[in-house]
C-alpha atoms as a PDB file:
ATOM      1  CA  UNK A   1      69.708  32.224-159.340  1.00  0.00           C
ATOM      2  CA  UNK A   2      70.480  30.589-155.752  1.00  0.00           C
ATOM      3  CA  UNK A   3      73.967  31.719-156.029  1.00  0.00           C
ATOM      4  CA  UNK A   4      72.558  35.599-156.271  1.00  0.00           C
ATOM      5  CA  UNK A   5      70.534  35.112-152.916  1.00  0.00           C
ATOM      6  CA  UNK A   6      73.089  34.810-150.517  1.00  0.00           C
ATOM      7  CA  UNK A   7      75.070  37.585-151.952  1.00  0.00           C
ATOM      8  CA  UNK A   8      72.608  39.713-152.026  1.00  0.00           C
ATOM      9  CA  UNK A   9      71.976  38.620-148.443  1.00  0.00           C
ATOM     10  CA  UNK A  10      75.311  39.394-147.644  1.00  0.00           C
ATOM     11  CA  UNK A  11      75.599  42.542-149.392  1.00  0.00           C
ATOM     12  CA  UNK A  12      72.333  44.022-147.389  1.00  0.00           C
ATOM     13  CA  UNK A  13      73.543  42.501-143.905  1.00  0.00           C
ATOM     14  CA  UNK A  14      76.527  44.318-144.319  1.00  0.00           C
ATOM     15  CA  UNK A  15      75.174  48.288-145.562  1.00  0.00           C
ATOM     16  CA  UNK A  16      72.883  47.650-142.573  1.00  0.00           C
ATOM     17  CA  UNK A  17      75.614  46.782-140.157  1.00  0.00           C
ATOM     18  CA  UNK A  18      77.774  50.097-141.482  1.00  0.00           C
ATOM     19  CA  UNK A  19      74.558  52.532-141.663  1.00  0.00           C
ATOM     20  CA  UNK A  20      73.971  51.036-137.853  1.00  0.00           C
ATOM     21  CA  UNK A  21      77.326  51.947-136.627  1.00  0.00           C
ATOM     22  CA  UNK A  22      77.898  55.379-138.651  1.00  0.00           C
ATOM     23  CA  UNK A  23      74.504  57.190-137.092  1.00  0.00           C
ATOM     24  CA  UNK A  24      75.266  55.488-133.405  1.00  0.00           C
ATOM     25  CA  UNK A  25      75.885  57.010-130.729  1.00  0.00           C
ATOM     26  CA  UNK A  26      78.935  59.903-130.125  1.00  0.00           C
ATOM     27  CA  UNK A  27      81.060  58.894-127.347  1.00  0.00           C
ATOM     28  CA  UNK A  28      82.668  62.093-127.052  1.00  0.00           C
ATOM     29  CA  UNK A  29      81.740  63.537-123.721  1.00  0.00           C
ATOM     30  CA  UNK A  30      79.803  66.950-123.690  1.00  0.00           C
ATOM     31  CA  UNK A  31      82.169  70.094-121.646  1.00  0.00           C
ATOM     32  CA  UNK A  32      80.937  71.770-118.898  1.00  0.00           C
ATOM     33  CA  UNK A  33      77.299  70.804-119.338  1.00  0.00           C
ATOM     34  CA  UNK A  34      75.999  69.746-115.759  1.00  0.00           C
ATOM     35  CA  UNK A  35      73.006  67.364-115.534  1.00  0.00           C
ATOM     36  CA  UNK A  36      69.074  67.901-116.650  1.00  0.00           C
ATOM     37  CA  UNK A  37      70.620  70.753-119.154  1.00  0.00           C
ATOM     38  CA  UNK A  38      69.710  70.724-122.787  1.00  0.00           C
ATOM     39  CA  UNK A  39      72.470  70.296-125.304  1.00  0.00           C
ATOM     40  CA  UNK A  40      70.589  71.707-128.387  1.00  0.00           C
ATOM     41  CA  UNK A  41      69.612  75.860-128.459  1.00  0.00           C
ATOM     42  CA  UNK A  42      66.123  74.559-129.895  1.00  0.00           C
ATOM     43  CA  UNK A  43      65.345  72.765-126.392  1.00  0.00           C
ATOM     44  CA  UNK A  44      66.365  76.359-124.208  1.00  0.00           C
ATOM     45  CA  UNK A  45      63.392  78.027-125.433  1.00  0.00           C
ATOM     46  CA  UNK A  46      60.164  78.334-123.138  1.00  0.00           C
ATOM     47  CA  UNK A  47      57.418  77.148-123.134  1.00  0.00           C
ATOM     48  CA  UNK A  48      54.121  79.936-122.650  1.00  0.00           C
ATOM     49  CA  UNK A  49      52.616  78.467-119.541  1.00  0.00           C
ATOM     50  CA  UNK A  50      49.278  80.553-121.120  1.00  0.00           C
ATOM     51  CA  UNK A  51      49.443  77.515-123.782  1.00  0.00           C
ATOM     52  CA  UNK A  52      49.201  75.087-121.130  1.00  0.00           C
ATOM     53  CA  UNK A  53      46.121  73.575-119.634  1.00  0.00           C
ATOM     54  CA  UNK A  54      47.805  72.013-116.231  1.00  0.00           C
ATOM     55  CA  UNK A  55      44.321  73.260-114.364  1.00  0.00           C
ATOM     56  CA  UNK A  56      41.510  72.985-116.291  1.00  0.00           C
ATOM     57  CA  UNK A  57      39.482  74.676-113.476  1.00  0.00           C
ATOM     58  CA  UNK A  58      40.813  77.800-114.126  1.00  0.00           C
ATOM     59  CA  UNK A  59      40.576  77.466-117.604  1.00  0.00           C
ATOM     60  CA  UNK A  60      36.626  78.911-117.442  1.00  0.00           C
ATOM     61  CA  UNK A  61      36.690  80.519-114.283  1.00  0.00           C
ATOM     62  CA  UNK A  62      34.658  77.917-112.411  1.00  0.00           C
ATOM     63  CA  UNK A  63      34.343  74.084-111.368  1.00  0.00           C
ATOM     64  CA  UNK A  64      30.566  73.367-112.103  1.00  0.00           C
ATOM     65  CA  UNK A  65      27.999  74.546-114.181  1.00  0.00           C
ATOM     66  CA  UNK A  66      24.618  73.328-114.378  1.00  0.00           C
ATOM     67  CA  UNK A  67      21.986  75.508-116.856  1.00  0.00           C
ATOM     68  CA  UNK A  68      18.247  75.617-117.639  1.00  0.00           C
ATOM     69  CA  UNK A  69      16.808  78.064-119.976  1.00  0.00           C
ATOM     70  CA  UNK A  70      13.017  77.850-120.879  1.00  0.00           C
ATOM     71  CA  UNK A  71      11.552  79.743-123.707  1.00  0.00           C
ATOM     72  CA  UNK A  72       8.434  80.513-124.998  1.00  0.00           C
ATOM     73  CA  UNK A  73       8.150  77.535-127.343  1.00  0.00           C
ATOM     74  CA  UNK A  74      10.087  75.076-125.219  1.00  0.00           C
ATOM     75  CA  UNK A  75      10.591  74.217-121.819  1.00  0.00           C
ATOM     76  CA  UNK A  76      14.346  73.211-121.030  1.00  0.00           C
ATOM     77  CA  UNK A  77      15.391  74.574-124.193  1.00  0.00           C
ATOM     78  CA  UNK A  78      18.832  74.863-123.504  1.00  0.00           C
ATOM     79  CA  UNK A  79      20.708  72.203-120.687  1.00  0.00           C
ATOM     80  CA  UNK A  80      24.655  72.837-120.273  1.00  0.00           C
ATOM     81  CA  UNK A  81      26.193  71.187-117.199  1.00  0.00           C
ATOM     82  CA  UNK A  82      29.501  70.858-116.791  1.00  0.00           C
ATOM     83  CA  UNK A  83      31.559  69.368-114.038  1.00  0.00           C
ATOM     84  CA  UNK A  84      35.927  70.306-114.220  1.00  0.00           C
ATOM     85  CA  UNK A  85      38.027  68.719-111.960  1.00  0.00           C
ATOM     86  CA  UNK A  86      41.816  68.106-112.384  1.00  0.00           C
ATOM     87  CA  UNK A  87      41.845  64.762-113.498  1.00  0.00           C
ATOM     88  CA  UNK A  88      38.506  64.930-115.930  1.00  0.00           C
ATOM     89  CA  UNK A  89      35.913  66.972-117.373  1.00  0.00           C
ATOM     90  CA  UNK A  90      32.028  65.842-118.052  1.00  0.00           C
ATOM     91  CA  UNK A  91      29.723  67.644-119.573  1.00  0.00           C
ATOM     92  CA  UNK A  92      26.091  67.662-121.221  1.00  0.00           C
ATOM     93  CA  UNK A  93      24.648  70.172-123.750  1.00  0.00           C
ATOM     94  CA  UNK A  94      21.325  70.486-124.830  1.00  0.00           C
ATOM     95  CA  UNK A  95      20.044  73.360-127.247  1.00  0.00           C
ATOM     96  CA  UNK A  96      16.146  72.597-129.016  1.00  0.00           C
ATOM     97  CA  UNK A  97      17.477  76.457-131.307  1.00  0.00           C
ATOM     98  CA  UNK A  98      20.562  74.788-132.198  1.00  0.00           C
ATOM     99  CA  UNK A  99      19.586  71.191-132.443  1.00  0.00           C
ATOM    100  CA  UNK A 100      22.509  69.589-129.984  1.00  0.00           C
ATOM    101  CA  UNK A 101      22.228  67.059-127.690  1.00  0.00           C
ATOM    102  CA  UNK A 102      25.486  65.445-126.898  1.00  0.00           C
ATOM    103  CA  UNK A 103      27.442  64.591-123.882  1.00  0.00           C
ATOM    104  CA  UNK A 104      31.386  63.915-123.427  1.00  0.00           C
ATOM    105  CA  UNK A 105      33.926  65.734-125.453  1.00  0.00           C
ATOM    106  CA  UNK A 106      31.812  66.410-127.604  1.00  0.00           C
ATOM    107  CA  UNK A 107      29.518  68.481-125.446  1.00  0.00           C
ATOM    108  CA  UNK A 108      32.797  69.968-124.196  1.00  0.00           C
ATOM    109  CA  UNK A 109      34.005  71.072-127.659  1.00  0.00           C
ATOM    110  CA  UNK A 110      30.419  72.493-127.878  1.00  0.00           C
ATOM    111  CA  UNK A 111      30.618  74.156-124.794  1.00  0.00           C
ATOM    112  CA  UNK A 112      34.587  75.291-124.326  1.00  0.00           C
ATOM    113  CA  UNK A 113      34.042  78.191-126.953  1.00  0.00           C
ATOM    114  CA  UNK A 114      30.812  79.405-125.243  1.00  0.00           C
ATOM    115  CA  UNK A 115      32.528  79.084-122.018  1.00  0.00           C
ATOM    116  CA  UNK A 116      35.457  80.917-122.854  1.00  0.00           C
ATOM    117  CA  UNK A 117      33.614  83.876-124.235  1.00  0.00           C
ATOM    118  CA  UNK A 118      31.153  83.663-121.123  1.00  0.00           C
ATOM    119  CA  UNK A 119      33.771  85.064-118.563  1.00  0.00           C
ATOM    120  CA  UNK A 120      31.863  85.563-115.501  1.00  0.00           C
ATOM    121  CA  UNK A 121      32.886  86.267-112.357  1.00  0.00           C
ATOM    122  CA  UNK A 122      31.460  85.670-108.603  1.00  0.00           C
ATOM    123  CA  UNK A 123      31.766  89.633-108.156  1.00  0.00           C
ATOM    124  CA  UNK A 124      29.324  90.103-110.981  1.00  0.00           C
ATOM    125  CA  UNK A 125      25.230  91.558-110.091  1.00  0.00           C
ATOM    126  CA  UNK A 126      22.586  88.931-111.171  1.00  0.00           C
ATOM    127  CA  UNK A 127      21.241  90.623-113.972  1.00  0.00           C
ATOM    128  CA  UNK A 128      24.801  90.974-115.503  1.00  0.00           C
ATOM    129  CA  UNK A 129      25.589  86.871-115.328  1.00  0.00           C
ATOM    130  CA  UNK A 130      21.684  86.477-116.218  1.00  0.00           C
ATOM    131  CA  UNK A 131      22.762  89.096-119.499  1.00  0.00           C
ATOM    132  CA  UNK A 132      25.588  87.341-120.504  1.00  0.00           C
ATOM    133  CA  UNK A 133      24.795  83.811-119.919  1.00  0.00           C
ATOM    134  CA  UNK A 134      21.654  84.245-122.471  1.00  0.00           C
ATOM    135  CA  UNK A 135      23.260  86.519-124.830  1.00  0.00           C
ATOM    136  CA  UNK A 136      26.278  83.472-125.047  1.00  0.00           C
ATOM    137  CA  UNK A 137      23.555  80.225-125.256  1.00  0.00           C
ATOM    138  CA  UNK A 138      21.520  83.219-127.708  1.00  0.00           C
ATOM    139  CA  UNK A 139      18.518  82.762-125.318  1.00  0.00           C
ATOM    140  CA  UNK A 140      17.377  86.780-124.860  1.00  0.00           C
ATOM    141  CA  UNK A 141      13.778  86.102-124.726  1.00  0.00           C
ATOM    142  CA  UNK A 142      13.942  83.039-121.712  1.00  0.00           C
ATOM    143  CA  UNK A 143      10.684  82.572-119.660  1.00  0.00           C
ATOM    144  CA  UNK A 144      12.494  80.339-117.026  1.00  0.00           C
ATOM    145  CA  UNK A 145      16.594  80.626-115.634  1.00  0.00           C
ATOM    146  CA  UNK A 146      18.394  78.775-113.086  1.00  0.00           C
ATOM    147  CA  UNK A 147      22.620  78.328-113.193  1.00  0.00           C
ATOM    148  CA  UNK A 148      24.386  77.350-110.241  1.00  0.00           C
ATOM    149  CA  UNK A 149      27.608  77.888-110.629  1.00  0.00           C
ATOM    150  CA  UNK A 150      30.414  76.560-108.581  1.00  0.00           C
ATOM    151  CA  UNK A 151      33.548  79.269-108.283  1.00  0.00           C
ATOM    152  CA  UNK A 152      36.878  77.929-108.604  1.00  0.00           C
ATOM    153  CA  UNK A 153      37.744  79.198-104.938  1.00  0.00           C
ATOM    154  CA  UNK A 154      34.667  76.849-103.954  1.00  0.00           C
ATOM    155  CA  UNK A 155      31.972  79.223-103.836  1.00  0.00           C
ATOM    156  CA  UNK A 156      28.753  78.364-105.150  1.00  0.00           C
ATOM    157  CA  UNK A 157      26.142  81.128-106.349  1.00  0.00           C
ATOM    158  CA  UNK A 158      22.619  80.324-107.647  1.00  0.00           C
ATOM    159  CA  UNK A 159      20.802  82.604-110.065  1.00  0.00           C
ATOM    160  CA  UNK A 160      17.378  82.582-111.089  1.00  0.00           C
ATOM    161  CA  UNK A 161      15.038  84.705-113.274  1.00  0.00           C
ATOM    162  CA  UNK A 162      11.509  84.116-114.461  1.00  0.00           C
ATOM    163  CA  UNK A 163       9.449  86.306-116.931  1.00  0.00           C
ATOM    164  CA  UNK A 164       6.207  84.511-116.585  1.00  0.00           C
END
């Protein structure tokens, strides 16, 4: 049986030393490829820079967000704030209708749908951000609203609304 060990030893030493030197490396040199180019046709193709999330700023339309909407049966029923910069997000949702109350990513995963369906704009009247704001958090019959909103060129726009 001790005789068997070393040759089986031997045996796998040696398919590991021939699999090692048949997949190295080809030291035929490449012709007429000049530096930083990709060999293979798979690595030529683009990449969608609309995939990419370099900015997340621009990924809503705006830097900050911070949201209060009252309703008849609670006050600060729904809280989003949310606060983009380039090198990290934070946000904070809470909804009494929806039962949420988280912070971090996962108020962000909460809020990056709502966000991206939101689309509003600096140029847009009060009553149309006030519309769609309420219509996205499903908050039509409000009491109280207040959003600041900071723009992504830096402009900051308050808008209020009260029904009581």
């Amino acid at each position: 049986m001790r005789a068997k060990k070393p040759t089986i030893l031997a045996t796998i030493l040696l398919s590991s030393s021939m699999l090692v030197a048949a997949c190295g490396n080809n030291d035929e040199p490449e012709e007429n490829v000049p530096d930083g180019t990709a060999f293979e046709e798979e690595q030529n193709e683009k990449v969608d820079d609309s995939q990419t999330k370099e900015d997340p700023e621009s990924e809503f339309g705006f830097r900050f967000l911070n949201l209060h909407i009252s309703t008849p049966d609670n006050k600060d029923a729904i809280i989003a704030e949310y606060y983009g910069n380039s090198s990290r997000s934070e946000a904070v949702y809470k909804n009494m209708h929806a039962a949420a109350d988280v912070q971090g990513d996962a108020a962000y995963t909460l809020l990056e749908q709502v966000f991206t369906d939101l689309q509003i704009t600096q140029d847009m009247s009060k009553e149309e951000v006030i519309e769609r704001v309420t219509m996205a958090f499903d908050a039509a019959d409000y009491t109280n609203f207040d959003l600041e909103v900071e723009y992504e060129d830096g402009e900051t726009k308050t808008y209020t609304d009260s029904k009581e």
